[in-house]
Each structure stands twice: as structure tokens, then as C-alpha cells.
PDB file of N, CA and C in Angstrom:
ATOM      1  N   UNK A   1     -42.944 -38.362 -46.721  1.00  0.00           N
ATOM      2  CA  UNK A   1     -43.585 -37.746 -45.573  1.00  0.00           C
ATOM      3  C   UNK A   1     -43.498 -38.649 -44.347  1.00  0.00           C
ATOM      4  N   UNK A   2     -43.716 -39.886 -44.147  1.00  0.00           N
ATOM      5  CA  UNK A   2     -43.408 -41.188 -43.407  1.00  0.00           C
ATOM      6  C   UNK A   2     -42.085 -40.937 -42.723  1.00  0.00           C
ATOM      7  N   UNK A   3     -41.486 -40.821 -43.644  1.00  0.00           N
ATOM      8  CA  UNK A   3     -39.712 -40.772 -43.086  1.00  0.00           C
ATOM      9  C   UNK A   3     -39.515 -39.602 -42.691  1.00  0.00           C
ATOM     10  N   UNK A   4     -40.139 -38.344 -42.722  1.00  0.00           N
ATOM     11  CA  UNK A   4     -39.621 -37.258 -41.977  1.00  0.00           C
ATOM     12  C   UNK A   4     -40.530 -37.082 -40.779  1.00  0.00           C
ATOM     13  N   UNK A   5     -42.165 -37.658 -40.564  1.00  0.00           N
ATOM     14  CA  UNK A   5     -42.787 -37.698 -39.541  1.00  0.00           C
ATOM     15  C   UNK A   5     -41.939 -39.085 -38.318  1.00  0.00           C
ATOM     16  N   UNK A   6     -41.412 -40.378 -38.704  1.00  0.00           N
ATOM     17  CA  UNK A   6     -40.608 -41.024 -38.425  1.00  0.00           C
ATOM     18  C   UNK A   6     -39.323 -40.028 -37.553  1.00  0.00           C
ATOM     19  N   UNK A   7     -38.758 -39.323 -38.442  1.00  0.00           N
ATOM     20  CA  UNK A   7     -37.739 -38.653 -37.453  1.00  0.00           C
ATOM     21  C   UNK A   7     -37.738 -37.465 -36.833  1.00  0.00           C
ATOM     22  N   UNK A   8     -39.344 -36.844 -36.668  1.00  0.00           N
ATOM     23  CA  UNK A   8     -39.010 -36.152 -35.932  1.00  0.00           C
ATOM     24  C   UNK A   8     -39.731 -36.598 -34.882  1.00  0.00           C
ATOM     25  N   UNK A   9     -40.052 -38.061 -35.335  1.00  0.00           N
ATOM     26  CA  UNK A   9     -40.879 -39.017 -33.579  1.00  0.00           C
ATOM     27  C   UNK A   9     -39.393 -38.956 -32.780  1.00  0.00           C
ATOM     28  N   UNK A  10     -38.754 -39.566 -33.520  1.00  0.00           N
ATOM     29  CA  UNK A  10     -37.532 -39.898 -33.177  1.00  0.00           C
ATOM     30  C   UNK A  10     -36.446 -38.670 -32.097  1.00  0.00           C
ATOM     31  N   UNK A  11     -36.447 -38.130 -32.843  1.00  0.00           N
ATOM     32  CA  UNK A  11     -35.603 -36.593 -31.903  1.00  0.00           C
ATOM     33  C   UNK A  11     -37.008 -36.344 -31.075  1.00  0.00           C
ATOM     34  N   UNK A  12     -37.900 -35.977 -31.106  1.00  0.00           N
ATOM     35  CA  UNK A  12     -38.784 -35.709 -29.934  1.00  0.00           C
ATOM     36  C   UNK A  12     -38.442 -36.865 -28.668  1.00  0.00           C
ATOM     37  N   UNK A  13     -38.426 -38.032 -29.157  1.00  0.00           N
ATOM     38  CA  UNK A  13     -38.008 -39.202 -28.368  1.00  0.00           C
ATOM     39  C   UNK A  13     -37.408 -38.911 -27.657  1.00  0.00           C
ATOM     40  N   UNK A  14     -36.309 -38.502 -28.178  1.00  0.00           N
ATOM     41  CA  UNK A  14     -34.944 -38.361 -28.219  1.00  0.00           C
ATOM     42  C   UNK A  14     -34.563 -37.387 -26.835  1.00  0.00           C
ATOM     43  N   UNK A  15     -34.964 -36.123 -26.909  1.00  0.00           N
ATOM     44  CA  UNK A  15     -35.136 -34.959 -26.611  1.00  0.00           C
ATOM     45  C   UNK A  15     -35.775 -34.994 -25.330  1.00  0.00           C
ATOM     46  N   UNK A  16     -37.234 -35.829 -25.492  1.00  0.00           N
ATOM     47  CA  UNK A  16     -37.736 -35.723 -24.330  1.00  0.00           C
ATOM     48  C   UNK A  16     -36.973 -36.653 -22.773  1.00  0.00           C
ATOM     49  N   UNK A  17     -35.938 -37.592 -23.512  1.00  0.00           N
ATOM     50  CA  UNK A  17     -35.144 -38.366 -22.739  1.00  0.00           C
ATOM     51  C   UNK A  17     -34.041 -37.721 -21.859  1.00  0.00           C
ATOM     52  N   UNK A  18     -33.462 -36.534 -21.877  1.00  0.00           N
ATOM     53  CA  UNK A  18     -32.365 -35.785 -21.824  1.00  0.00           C
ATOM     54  C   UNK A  18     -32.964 -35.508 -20.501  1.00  0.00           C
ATOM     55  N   UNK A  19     -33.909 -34.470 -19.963  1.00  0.00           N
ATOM     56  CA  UNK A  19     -33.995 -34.333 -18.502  1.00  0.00           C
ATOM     57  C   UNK A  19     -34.022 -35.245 -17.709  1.00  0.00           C
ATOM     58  N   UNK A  20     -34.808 -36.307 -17.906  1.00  0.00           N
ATOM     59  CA  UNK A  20     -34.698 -37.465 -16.872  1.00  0.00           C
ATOM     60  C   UNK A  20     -33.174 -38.105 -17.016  1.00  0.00           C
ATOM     61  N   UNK A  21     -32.604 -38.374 -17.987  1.00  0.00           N
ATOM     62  CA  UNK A  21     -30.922 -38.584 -18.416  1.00  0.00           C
ATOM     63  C   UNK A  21     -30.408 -38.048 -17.350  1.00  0.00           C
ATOM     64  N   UNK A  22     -30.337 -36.911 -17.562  1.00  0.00           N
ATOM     65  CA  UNK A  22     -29.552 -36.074 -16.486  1.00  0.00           C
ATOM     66  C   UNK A  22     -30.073 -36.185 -14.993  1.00  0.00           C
ATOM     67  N   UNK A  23     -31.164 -36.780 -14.933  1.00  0.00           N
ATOM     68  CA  UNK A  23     -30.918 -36.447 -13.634  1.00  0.00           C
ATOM     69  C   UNK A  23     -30.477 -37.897 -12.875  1.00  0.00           C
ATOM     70  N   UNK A  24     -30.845 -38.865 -13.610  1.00  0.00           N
ATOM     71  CA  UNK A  24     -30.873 -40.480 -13.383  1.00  0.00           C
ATOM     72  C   UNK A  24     -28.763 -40.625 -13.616  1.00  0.00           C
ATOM     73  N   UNK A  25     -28.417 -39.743 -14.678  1.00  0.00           N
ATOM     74  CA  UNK A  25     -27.134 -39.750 -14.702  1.00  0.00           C
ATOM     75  C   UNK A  25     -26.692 -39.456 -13.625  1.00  0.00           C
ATOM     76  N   UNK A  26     -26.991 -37.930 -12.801  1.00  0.00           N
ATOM     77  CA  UNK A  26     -26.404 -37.527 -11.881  1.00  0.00           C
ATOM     78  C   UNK A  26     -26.820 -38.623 -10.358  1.00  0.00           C
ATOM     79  N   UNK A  27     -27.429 -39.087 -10.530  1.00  0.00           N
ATOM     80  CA  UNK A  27     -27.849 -40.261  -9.497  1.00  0.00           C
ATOM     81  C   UNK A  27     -26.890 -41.148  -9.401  1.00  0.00           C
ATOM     82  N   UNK A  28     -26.862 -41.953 -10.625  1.00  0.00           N
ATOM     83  CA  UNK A  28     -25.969 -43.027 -10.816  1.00  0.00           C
ATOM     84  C   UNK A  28     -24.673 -43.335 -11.036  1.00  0.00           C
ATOM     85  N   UNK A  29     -24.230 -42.209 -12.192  1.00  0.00           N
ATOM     86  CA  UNK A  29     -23.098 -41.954 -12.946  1.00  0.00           C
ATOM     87  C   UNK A  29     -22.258 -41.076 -12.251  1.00  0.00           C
ATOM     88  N   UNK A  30     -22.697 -39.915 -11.600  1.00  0.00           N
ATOM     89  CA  UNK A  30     -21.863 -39.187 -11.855  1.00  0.00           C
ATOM     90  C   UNK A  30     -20.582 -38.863 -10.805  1.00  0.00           C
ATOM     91  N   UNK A  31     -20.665 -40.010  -9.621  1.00  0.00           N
ATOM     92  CA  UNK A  31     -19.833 -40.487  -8.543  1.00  0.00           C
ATOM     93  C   UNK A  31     -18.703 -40.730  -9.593  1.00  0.00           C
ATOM     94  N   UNK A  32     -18.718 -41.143 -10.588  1.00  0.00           N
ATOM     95  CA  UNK A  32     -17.535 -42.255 -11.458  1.00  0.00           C
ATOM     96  C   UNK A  32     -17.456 -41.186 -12.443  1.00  0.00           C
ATOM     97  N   UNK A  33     -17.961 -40.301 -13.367  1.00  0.00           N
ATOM     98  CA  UNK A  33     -17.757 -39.830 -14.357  1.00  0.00           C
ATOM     99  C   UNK A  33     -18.079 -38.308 -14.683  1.00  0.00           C
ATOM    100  N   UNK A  34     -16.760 -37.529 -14.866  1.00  0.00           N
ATOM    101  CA  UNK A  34     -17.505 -36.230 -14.512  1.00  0.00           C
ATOM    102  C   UNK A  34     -18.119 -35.798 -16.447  1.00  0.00           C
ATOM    103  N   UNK A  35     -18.697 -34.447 -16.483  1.00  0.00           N
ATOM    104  CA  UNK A  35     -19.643 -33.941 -17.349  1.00  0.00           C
ATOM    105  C   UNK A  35     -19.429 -32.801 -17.827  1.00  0.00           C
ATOM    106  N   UNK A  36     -18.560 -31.944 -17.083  1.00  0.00           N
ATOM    107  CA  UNK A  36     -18.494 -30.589 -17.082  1.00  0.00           C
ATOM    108  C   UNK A  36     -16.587 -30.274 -17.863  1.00  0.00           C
ATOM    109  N   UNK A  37     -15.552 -31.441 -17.480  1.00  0.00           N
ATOM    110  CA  UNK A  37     -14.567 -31.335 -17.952  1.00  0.00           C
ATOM    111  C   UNK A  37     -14.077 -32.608 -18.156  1.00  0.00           C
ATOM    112  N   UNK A  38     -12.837 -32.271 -18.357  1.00  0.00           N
ATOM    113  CA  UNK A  38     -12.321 -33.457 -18.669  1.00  0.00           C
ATOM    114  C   UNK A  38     -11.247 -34.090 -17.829  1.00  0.00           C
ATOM    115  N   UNK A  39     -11.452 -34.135 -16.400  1.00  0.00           N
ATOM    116  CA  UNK A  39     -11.289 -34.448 -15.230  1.00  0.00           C
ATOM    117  C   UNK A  39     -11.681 -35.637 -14.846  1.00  0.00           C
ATOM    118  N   UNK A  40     -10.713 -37.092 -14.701  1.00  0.00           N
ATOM    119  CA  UNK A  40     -11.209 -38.058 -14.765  1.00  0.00           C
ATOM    120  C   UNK A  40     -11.478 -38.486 -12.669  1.00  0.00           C
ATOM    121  N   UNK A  41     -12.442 -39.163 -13.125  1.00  0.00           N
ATOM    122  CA  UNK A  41     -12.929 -39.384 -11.472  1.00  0.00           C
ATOM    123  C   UNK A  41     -12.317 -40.482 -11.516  1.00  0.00           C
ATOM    124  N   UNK A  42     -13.212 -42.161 -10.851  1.00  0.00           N
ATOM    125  CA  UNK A  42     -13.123 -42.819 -10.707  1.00  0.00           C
ATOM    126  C   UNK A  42     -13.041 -43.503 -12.322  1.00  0.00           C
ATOM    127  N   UNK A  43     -13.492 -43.213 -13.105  1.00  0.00           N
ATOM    128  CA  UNK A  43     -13.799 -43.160 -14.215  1.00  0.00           C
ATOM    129  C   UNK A  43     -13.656 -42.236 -14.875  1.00  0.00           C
ATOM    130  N   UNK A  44     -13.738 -42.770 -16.487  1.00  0.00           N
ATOM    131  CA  UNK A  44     -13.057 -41.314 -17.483  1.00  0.00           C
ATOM    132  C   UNK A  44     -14.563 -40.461 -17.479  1.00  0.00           C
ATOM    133  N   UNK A  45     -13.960 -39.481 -17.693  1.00  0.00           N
ATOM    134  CA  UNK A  45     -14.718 -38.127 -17.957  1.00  0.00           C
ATOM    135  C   UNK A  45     -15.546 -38.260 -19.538  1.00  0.00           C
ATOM    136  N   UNK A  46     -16.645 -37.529 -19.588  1.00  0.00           N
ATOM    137  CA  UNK A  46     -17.527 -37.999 -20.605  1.00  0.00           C
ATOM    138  C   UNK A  46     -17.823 -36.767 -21.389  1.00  0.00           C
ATOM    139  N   UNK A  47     -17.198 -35.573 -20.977  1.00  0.00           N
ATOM    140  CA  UNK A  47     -17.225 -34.397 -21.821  1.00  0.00           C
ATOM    141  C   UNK A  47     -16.912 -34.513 -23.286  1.00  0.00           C
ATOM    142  N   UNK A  48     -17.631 -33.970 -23.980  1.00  0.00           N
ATOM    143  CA  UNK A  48     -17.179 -33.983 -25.599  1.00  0.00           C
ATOM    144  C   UNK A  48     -17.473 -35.423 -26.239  1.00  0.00           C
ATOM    145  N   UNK A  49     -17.884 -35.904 -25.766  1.00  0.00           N
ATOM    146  CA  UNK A  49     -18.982 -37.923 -26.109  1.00  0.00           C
ATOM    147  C   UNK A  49     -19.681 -37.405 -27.617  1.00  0.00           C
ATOM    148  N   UNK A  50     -20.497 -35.902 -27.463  1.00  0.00           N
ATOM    149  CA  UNK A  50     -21.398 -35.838 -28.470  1.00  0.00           C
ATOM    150  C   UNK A  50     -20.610 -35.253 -29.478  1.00  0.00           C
ATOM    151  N   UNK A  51     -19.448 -35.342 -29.552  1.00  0.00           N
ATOM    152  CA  UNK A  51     -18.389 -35.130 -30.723  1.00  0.00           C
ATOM    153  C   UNK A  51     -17.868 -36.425 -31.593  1.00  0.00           C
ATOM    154  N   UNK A  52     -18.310 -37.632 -30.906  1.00  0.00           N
ATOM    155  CA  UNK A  52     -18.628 -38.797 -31.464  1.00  0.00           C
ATOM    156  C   UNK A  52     -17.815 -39.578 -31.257  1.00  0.00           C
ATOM    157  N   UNK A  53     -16.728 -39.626 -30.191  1.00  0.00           N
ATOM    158  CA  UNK A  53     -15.689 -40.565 -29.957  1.00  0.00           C
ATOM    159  C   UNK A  53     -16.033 -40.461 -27.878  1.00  0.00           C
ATOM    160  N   UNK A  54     -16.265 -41.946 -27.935  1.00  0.00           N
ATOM    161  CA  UNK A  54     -15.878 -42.462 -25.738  1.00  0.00           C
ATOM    162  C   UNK A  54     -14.678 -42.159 -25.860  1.00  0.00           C
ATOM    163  N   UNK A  55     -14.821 -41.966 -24.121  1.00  0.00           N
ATOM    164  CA  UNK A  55     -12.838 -42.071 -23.921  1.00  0.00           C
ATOM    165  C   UNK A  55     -12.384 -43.227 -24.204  1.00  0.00           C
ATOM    166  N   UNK A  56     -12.809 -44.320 -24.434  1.00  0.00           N
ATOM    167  CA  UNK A  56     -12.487 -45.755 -25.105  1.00  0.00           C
ATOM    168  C   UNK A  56     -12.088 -46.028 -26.503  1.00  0.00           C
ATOM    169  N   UNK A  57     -12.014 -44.502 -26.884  1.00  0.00           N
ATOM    170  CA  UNK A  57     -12.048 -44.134 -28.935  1.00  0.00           C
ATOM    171  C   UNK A  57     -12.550 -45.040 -29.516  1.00  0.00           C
ATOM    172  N   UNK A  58     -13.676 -45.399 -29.159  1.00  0.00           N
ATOM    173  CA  UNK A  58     -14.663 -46.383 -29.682  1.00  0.00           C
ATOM    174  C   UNK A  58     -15.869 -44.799 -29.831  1.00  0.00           C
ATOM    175  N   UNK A  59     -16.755 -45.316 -30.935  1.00  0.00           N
ATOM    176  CA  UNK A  59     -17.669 -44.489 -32.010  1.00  0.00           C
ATOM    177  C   UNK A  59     -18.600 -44.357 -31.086  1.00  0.00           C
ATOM    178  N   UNK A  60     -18.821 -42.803 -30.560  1.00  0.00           N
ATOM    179  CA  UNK A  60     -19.866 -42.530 -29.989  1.00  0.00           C
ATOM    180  C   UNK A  60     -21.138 -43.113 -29.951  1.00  0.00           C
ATOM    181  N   UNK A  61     -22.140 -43.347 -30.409  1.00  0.00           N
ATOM    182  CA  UNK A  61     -22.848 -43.924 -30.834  1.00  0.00           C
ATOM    183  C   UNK A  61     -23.810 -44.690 -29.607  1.00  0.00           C
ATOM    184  N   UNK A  62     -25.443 -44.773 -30.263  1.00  0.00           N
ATOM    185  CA  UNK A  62     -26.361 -45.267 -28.708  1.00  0.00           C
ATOM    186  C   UNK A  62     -26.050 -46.786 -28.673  1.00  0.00           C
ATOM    187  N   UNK A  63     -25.684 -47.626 -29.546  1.00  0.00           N
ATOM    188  CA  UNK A  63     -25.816 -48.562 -28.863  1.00  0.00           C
ATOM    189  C   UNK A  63     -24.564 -49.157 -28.483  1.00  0.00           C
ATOM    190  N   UNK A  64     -22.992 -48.265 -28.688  1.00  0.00           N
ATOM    191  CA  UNK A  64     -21.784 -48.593 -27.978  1.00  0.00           C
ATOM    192  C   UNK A  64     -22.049 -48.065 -26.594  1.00  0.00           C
ATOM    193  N   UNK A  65     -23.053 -46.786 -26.242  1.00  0.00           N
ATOM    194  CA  UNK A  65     -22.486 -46.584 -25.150  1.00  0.00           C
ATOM    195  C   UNK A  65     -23.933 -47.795 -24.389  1.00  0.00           C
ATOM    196  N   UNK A  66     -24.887 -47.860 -24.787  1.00  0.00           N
ATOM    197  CA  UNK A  66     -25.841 -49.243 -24.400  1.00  0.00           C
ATOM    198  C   UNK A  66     -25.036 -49.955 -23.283  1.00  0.00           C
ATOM    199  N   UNK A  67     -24.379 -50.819 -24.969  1.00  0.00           N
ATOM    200  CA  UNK A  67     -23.513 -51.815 -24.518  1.00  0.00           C
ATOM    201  C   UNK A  67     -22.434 -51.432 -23.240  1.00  0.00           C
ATOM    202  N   UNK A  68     -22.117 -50.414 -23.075  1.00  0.00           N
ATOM    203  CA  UNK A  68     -20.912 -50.007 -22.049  1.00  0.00           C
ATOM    204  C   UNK A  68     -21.902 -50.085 -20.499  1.00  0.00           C
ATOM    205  N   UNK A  69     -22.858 -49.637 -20.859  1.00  0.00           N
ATOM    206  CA  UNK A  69     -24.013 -49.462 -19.236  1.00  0.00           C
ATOM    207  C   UNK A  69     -24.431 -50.720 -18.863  1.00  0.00           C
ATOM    208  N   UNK A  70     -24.980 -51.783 -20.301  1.00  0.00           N
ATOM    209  CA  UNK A  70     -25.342 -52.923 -20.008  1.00  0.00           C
ATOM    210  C   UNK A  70     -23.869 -53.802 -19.635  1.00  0.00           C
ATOM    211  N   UNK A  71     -22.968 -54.094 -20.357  1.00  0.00           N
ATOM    212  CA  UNK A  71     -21.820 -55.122 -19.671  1.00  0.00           C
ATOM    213  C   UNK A  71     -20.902 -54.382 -18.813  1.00  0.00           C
ATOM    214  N   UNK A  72     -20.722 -53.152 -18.719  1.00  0.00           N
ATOM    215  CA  UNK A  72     -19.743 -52.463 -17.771  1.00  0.00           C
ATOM    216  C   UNK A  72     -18.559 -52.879 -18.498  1.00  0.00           C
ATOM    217  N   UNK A  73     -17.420 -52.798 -17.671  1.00  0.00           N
ATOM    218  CA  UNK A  73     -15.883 -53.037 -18.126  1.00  0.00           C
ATOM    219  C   UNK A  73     -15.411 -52.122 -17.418  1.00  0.00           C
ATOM    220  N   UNK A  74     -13.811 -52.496 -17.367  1.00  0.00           N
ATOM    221  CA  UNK A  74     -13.110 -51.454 -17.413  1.00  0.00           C
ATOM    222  C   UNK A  74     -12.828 -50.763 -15.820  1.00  0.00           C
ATOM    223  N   UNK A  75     -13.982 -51.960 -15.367  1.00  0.00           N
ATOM    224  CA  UNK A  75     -13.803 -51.195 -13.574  1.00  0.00           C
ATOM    225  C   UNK A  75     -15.132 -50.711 -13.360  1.00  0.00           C
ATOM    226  N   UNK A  76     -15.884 -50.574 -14.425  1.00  0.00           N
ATOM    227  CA  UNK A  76     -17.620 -50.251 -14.780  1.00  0.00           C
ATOM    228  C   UNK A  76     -18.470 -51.371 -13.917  1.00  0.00           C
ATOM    229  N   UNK A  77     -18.930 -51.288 -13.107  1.00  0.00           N
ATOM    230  CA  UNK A  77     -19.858 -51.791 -12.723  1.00  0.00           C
ATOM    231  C   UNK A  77     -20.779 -52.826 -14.213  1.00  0.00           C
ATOM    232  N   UNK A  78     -21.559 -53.973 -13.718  1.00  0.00           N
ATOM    233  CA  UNK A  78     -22.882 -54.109 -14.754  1.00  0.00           C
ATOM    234  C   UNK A  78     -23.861 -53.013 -14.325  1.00  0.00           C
ATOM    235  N   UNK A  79     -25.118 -52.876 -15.207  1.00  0.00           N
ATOM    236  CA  UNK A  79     -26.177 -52.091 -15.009  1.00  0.00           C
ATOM    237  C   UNK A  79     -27.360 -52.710 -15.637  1.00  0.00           C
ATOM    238  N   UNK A  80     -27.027 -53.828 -16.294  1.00  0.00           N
ATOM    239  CA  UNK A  80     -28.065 -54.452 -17.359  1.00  0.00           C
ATOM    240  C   UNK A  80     -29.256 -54.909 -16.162  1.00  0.00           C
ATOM    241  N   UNK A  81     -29.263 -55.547 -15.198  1.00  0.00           N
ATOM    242  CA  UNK A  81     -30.242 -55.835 -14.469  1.00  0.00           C
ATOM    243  C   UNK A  81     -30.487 -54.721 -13.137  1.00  0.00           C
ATOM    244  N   UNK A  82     -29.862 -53.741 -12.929  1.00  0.00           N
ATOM    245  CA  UNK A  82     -30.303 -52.200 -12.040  1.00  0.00           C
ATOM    246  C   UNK A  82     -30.697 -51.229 -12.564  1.00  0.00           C
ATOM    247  N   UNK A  83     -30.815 -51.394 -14.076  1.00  0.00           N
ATOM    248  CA  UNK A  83     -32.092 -49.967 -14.438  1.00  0.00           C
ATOM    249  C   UNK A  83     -32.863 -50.495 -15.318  1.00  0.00           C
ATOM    250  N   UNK A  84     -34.182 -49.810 -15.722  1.00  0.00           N
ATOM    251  CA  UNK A  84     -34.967 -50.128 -16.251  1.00  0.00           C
ATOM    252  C   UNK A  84     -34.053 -49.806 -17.752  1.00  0.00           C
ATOM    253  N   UNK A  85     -34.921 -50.511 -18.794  1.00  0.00           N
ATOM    254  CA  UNK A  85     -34.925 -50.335 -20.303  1.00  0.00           C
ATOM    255  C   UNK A  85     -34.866 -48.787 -20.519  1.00  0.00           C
ATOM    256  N   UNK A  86     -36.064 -48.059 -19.669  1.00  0.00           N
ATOM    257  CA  UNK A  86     -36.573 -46.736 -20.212  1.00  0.00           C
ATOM    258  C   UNK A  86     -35.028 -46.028 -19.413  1.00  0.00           C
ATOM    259  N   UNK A  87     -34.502 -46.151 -18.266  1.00  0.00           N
ATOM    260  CA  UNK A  87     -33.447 -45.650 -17.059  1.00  0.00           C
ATOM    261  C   UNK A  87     -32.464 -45.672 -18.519  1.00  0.00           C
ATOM    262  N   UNK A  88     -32.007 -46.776 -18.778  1.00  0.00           N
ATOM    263  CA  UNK A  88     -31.025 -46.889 -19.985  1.00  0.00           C
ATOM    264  C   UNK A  88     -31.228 -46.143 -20.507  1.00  0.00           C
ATOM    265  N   UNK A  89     -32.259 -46.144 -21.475  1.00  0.00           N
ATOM    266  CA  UNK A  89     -32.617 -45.250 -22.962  1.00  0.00           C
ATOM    267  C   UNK A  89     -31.972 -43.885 -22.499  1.00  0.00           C
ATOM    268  N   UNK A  90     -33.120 -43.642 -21.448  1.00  0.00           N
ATOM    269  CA  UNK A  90     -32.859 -41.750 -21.303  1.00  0.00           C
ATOM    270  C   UNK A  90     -31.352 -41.683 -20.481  1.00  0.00           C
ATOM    271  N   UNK A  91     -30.427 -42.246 -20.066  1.00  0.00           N
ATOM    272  CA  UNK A  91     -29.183 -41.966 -20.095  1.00  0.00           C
ATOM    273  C   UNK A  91     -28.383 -42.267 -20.907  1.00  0.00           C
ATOM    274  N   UNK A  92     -28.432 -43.150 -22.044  1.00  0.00           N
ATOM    275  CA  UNK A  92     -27.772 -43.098 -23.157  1.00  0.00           C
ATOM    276  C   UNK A  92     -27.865 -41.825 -24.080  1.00  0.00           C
ATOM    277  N   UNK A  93     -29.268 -41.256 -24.041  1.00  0.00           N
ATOM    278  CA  UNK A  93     -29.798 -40.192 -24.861  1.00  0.00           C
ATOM    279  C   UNK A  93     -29.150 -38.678 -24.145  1.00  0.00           C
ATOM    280  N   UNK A  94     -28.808 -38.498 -22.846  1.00  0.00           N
ATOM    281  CA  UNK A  94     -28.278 -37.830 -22.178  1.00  0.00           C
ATOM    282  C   UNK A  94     -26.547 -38.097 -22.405  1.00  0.00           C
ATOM    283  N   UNK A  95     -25.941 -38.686 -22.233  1.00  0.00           N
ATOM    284  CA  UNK A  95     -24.529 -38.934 -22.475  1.00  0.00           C
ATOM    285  C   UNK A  95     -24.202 -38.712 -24.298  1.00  0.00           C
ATOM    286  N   UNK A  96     -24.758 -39.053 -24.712  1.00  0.00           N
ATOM    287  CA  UNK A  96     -24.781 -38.802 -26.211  1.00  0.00           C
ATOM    288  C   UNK A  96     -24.571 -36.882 -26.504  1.00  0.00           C
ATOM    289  N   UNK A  97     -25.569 -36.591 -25.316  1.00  0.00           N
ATOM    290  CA  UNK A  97     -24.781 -34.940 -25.641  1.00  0.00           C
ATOM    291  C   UNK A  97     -23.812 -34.193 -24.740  1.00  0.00           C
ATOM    292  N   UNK A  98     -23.304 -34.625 -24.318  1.00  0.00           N
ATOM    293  CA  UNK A  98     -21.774 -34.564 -23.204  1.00  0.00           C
ATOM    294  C   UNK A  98     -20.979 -34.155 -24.425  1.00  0.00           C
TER     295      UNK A  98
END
């Protein structure tokens, strides 16, 4: 019972992160990365992410794309010290369903 009250803290978490995601995405991100296709901007396009592969064919996953917001690369800006912990969370949790 622990472990299923545990995950559905978790997806509620989860879930409740996605509107602010999106909109903190469209703030930040979405100059560099489009959402809707697979049309690369300045940056690759992030459509189909929640199919479980970055355009980097590195494993979808929250704490590869973390790591991608916190060290940048690639022409990526850093972000580790311009958003909050919570700014992170709920755009990782938002890009995760692209």
C-alpha cells in the first residue's frame, strides 16, 4: 500500500509540474527548441522526447534531460544557476511529454 500511495504522490507530482513546464518552457526554451514538430530552430526540436529517446539518442529520461538544462552543451546555454530547482523540475517534467 506504501508503494502505490508513494506513486501516485509521485505522478500527481509529476502532473502537477506540466502547466507551469510549459509555460516556463515557452519562456525560456522555446526561442531554441520547437514542440509541435520536428523542425529544428536554433536547437533540435523536442517532439516525440516522451517516446524515450533526445535528439542526442541519449535515453529520455529526468535526469539526462536535468543534466542537459543544468550543463548545457552543444551550443546550450548553462541553466544550473538561472532557474530555480522547482523552474528545473517542472520543465524537465514538461519536456518528458513532448
Amino acid at each position: 500500500m506504501k508503494t502505490l500511495l508513494l506513486l501516485f504522490s509521485c505522478a500527481f507530482a509529476y502532473a502537477a509540474d506540466q502547466p507551469a513546464g510549459k509555460a516556463l518552457f515557452a519562456e525560456k526554451c522555446a526561442i531554441c527548441h520547437a514542440t509541435e514538430s520536428s523542425e529544428r530552430k536554433i536547437g533540435p526540436a523536442l517532439k516525440g522526447v516522451k517516446d524515450g529517446q533526445l535528439p542526442s539518442h541519449k535515453d529520455a529520461t529526468h535526469d539526462t534531460v536535468l543534466q542537459q538544462i543544468e550543463n548545457g552543451g552543444g551550443g546550450m546555454p548553462v541553466f544550473r544557476e538561472l532557474l530555480t530547482k522547482e523552474e528545473k523540475e517542472a520543465i524537465v517534467a514538461y519536456v518528458l511529454t513532448l
